[in-house]
PDB file of N, CA and C in Angstrom:
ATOM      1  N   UNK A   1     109.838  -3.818 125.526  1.00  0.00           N
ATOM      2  CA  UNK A   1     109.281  -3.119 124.392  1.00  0.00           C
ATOM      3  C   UNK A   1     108.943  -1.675 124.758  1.00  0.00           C
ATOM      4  N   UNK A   2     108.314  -1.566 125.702  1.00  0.00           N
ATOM      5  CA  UNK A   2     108.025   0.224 126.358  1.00  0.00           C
ATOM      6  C   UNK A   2     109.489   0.770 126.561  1.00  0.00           C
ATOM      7  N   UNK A   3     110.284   0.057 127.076  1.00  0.00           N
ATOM      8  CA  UNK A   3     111.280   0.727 127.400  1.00  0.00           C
ATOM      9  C   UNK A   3     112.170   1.118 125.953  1.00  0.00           C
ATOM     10  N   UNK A   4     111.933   0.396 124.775  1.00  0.00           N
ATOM     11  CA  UNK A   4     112.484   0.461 123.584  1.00  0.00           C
ATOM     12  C   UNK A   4     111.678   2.154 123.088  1.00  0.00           C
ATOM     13  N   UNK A   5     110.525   2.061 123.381  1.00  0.00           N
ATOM     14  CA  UNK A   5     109.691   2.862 122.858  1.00  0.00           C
ATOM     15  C   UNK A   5     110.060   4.516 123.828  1.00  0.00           C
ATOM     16  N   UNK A   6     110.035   4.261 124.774  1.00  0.00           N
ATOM     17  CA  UNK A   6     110.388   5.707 125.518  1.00  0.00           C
ATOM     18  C   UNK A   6     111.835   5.888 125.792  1.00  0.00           C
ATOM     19  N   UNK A   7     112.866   4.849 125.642  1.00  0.00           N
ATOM     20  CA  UNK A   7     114.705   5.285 125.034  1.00  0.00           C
ATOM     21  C   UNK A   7     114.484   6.260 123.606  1.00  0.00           C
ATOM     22  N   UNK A   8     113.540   5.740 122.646  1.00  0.00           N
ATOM     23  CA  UNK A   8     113.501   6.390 121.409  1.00  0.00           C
ATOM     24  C   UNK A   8     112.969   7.935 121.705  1.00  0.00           C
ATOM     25  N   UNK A   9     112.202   7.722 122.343  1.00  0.00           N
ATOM     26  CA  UNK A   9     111.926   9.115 122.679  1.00  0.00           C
ATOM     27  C   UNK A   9     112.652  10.467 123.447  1.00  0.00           C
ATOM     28  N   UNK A  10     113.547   9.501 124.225  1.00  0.00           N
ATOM     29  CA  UNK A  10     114.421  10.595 124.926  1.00  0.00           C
ATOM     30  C   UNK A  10     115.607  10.719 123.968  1.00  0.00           C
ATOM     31  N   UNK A  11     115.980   9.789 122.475  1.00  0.00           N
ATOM     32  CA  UNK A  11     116.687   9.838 121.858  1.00  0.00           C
ATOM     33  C   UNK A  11     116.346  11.489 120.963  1.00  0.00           C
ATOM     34  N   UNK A  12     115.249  11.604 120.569  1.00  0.00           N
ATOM     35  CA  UNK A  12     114.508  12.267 120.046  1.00  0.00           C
ATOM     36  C   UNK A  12     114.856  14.187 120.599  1.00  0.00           C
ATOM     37  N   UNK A  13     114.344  13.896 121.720  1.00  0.00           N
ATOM     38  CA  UNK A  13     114.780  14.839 122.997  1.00  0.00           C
ATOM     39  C   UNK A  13     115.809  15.382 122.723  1.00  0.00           C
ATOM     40  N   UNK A  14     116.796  14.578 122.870  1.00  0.00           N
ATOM     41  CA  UNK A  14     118.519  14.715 122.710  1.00  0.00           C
ATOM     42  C   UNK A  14     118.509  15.048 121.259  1.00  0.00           C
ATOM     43  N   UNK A  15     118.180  14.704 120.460  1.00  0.00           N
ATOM     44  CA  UNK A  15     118.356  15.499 118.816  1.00  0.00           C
ATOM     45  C   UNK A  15     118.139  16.505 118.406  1.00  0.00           C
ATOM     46  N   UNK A  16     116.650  16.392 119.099  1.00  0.00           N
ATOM     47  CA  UNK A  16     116.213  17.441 117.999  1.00  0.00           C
ATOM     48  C   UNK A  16     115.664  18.863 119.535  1.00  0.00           C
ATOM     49  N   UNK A  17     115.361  18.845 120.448  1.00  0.00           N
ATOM     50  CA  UNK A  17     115.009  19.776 121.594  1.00  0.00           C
ATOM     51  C   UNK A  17     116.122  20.282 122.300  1.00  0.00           C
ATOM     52  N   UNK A  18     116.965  19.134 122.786  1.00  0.00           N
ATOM     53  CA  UNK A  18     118.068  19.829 123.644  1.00  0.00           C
ATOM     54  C   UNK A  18     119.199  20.605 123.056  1.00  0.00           C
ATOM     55  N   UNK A  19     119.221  20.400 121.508  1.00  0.00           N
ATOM     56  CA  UNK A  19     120.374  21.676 120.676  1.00  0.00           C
ATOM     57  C   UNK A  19     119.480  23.050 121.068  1.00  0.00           C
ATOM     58  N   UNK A  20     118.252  23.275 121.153  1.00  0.00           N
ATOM     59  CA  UNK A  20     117.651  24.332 120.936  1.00  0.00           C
ATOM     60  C   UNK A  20     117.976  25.148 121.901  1.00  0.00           C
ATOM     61  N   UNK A  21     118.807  24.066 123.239  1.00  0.00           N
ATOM     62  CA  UNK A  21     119.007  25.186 124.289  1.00  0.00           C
ATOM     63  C   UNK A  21     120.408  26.021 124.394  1.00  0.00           C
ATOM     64  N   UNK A  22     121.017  25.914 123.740  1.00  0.00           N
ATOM     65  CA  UNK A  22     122.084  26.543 122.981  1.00  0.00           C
ATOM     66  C   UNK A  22     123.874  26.140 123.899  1.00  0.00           C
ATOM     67  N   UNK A  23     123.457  26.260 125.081  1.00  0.00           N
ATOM     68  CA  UNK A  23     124.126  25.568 126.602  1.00  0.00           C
ATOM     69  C   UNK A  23     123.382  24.385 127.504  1.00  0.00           C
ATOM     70  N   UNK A  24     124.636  23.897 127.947  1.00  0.00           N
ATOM     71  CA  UNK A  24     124.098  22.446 128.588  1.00  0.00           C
ATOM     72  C   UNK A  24     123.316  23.286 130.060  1.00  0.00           C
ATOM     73  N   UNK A  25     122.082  22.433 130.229  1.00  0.00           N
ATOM     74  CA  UNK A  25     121.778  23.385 131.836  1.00  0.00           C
ATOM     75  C   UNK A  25     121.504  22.214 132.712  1.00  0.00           C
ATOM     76  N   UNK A  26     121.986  21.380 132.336  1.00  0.00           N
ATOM     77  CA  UNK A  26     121.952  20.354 133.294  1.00  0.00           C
ATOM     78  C   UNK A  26     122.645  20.468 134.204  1.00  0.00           C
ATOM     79  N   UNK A  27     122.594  20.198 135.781  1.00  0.00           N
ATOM     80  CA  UNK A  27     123.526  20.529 136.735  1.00  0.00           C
ATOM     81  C   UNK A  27     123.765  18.915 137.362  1.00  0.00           C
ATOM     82  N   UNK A  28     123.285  17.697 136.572  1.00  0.00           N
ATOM     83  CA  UNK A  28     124.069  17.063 136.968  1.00  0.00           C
ATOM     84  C   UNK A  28     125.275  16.178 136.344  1.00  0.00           C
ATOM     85  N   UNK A  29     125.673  15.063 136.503  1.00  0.00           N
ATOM     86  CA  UNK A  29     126.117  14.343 135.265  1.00  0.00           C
ATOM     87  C   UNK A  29     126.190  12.735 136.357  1.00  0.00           C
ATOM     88  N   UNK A  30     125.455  12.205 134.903  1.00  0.00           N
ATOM     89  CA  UNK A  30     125.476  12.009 133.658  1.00  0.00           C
ATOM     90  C   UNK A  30     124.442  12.941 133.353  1.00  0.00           C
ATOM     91  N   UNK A  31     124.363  13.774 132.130  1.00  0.00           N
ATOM     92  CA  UNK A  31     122.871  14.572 131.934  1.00  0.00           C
ATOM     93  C   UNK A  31     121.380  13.894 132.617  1.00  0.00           C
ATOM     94  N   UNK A  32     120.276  14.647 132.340  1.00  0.00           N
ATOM     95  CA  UNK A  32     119.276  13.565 132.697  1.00  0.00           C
ATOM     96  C   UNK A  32     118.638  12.704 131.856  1.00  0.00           C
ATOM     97  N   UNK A  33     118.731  13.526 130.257  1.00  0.00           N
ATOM     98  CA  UNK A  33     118.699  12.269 129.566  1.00  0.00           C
ATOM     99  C   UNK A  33     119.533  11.446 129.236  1.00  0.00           C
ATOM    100  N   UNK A  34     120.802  11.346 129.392  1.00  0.00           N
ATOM    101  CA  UNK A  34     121.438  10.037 129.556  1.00  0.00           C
ATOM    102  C   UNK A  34     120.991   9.261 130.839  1.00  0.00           C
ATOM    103  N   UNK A  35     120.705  10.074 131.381  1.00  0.00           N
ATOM    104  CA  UNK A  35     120.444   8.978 133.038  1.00  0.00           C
ATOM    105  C   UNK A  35     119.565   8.268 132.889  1.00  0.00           C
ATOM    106  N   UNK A  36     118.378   8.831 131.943  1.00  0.00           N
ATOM    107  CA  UNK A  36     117.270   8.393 131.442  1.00  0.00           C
ATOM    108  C   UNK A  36     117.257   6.947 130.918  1.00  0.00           C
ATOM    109  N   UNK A  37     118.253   7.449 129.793  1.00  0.00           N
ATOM    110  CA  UNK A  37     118.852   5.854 129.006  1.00  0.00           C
ATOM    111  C   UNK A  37     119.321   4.929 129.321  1.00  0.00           C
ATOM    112  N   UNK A  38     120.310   5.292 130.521  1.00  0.00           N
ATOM    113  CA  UNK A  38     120.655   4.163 131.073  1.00  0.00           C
ATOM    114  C   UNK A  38     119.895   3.323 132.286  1.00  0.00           C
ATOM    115  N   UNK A  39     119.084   4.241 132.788  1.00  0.00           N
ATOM    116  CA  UNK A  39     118.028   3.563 133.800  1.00  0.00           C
ATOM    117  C   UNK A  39     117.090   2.761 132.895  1.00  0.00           C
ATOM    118  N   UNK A  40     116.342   3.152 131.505  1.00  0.00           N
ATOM    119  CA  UNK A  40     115.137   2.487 130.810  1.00  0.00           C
ATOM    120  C   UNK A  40     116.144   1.017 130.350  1.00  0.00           C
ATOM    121  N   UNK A  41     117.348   1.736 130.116  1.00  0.00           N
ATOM    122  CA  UNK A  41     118.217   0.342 129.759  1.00  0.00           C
ATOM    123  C   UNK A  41     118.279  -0.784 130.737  1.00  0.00           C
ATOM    124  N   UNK A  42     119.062  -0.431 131.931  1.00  0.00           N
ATOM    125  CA  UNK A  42     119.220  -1.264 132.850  1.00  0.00           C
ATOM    126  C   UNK A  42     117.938  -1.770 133.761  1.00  0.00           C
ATOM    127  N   UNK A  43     117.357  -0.662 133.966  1.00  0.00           N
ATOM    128  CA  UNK A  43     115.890  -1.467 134.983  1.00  0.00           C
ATOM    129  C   UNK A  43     114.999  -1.447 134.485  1.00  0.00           C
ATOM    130  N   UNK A  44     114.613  -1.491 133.104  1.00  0.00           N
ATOM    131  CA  UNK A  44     113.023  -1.563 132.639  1.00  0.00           C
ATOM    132  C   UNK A  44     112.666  -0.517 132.656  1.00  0.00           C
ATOM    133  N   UNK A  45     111.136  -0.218 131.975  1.00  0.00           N
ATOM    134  CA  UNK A  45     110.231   0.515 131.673  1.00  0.00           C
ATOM    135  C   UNK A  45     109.693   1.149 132.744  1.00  0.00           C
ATOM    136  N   UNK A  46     109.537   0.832 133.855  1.00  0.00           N
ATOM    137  CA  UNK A  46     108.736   1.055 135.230  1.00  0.00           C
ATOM    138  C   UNK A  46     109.766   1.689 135.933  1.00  0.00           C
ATOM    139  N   UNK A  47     110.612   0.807 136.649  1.00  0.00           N
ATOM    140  CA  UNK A  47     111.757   1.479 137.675  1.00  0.00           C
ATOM    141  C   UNK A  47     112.755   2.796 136.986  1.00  0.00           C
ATOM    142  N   UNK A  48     112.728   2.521 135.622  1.00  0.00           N
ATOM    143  CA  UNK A  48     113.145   3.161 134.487  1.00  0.00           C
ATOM    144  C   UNK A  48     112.673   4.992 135.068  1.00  0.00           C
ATOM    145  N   UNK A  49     111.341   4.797 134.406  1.00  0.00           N
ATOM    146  CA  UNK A  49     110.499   5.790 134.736  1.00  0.00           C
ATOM    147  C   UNK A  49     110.579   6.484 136.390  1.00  0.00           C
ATOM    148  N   UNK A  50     110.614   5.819 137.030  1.00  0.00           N
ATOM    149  CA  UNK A  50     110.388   6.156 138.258  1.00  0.00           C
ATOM    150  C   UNK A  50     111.605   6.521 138.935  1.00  0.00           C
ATOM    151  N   UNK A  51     112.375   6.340 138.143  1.00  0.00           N
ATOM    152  CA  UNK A  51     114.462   6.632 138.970  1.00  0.00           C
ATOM    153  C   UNK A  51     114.095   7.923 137.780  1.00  0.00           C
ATOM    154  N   UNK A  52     113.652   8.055 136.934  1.00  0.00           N
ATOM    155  CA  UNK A  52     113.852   9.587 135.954  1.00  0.00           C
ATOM    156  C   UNK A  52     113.302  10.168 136.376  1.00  0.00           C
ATOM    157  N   UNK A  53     111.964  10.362 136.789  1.00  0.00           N
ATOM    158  CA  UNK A  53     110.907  11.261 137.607  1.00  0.00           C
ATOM    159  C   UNK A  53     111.985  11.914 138.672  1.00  0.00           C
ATOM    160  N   UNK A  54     112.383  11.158 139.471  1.00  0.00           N
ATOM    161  CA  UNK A  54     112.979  11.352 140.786  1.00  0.00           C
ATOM    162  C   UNK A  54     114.085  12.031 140.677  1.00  0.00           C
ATOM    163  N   UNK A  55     115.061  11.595 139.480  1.00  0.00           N
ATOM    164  CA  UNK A  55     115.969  12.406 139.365  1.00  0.00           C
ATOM    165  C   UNK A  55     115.581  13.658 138.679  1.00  0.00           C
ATOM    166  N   UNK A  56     114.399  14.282 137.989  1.00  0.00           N
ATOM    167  CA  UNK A  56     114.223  15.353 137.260  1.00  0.00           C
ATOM    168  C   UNK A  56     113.169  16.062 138.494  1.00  0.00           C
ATOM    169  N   UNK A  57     113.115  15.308 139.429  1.00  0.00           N
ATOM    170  CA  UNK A  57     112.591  16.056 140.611  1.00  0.00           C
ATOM    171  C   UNK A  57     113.531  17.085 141.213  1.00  0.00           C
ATOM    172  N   UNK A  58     114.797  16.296 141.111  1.00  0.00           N
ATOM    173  CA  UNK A  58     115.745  17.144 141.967  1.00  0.00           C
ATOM    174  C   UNK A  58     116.168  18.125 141.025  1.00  0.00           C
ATOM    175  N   UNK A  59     116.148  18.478 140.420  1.00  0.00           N
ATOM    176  CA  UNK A  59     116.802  19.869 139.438  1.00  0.00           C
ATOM    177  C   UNK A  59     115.941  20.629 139.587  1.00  0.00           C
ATOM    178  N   UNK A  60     116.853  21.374 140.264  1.00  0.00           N
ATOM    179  CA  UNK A  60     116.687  22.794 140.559  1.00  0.00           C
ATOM    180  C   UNK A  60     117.197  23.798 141.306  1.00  0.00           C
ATOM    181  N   UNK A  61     117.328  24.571 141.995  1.00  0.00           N
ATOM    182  CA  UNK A  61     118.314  25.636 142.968  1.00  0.00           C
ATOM    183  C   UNK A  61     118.544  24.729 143.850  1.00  0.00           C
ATOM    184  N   UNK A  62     117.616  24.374 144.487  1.00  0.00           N
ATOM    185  CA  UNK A  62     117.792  24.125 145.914  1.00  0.00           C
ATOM    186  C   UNK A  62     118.790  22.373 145.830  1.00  0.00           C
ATOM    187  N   UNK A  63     118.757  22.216 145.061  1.00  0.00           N
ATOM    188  CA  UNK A  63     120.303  20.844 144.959  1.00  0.00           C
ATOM    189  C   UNK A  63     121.112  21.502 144.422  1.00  0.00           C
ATOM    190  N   UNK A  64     122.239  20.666 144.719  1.00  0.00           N
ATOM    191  CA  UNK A  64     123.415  20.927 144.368  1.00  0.00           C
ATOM    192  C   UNK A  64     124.017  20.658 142.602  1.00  0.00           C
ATOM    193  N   UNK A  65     123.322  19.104 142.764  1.00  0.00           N
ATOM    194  CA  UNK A  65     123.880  18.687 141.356  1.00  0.00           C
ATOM    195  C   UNK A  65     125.094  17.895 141.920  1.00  0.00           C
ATOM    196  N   UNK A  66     125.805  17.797 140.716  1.00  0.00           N
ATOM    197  CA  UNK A  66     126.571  16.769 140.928  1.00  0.00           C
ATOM    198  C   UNK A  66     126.883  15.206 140.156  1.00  0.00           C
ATOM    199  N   UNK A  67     127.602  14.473 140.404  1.00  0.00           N
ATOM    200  CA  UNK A  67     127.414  12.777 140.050  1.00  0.00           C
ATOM    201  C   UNK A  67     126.318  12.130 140.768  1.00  0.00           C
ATOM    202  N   UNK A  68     125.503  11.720 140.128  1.00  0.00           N
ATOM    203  CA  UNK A  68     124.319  11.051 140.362  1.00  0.00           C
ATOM    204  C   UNK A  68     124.226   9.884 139.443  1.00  0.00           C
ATOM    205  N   UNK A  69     124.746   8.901 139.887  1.00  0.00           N
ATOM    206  CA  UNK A  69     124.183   7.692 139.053  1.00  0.00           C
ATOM    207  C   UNK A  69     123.484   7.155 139.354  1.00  0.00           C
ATOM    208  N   UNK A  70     122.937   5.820 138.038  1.00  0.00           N
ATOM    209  CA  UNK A  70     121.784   4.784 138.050  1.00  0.00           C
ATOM    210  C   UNK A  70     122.143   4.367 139.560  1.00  0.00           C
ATOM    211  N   UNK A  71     121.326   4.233 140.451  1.00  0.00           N
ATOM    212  CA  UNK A  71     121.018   2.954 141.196  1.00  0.00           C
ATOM    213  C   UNK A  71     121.596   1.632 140.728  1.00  0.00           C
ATOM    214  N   UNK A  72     122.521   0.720 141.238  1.00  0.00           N
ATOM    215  CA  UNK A  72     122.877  -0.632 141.181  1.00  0.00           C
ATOM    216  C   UNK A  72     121.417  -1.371 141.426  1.00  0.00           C
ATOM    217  N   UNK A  73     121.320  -2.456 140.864  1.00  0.00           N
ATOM    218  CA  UNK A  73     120.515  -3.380 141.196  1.00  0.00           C
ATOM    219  C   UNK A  73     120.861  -4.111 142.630  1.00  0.00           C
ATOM    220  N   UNK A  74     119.729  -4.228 143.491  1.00  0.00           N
ATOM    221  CA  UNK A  74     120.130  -4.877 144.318  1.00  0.00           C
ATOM    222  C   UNK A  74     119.700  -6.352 144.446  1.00  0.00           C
ATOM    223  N   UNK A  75     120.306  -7.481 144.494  1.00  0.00           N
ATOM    224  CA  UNK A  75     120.432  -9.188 144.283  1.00  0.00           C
ATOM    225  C   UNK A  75     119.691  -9.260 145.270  1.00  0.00           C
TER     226      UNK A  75
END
């Protein structure tokens, strides 16, 4: 349910905030709010959160950028 509740929100993000920036400035891909979505999707509300933090940690000069995907679950 949280994770329903903060996907909607980064949906939100993506609608109506990130047109405002006129160019993509994301330097990685998948963007970070898709990365967003698919982490709240795949690992919950918590790990969700905490793989987005981490990845919106790294943006900035000093990385490169790049392909950065979700984390696999590990069995």
């Amino acid at each position: 349910m949280l994770s329903a509740v903060l996907m909607k929100a980064v949906r939100g993000y993506q609608k109506y905030l990130s047109p405002l920036k006129m160019v993509s400035t994301c330097r990685f891909e998948p963007t970070c709010s898709n990365y967003a979505l698919e982490a709240l999707e795949s690992r919950g509300a918590i790990v969700g959160l905490y793989l987005t933090a981490v990845r919106i940690v790294k943006c900035g000069p000093w990385h490169p950028g790049g392909y950065d995907p979700v984390p696999q679950k590990h069995l």
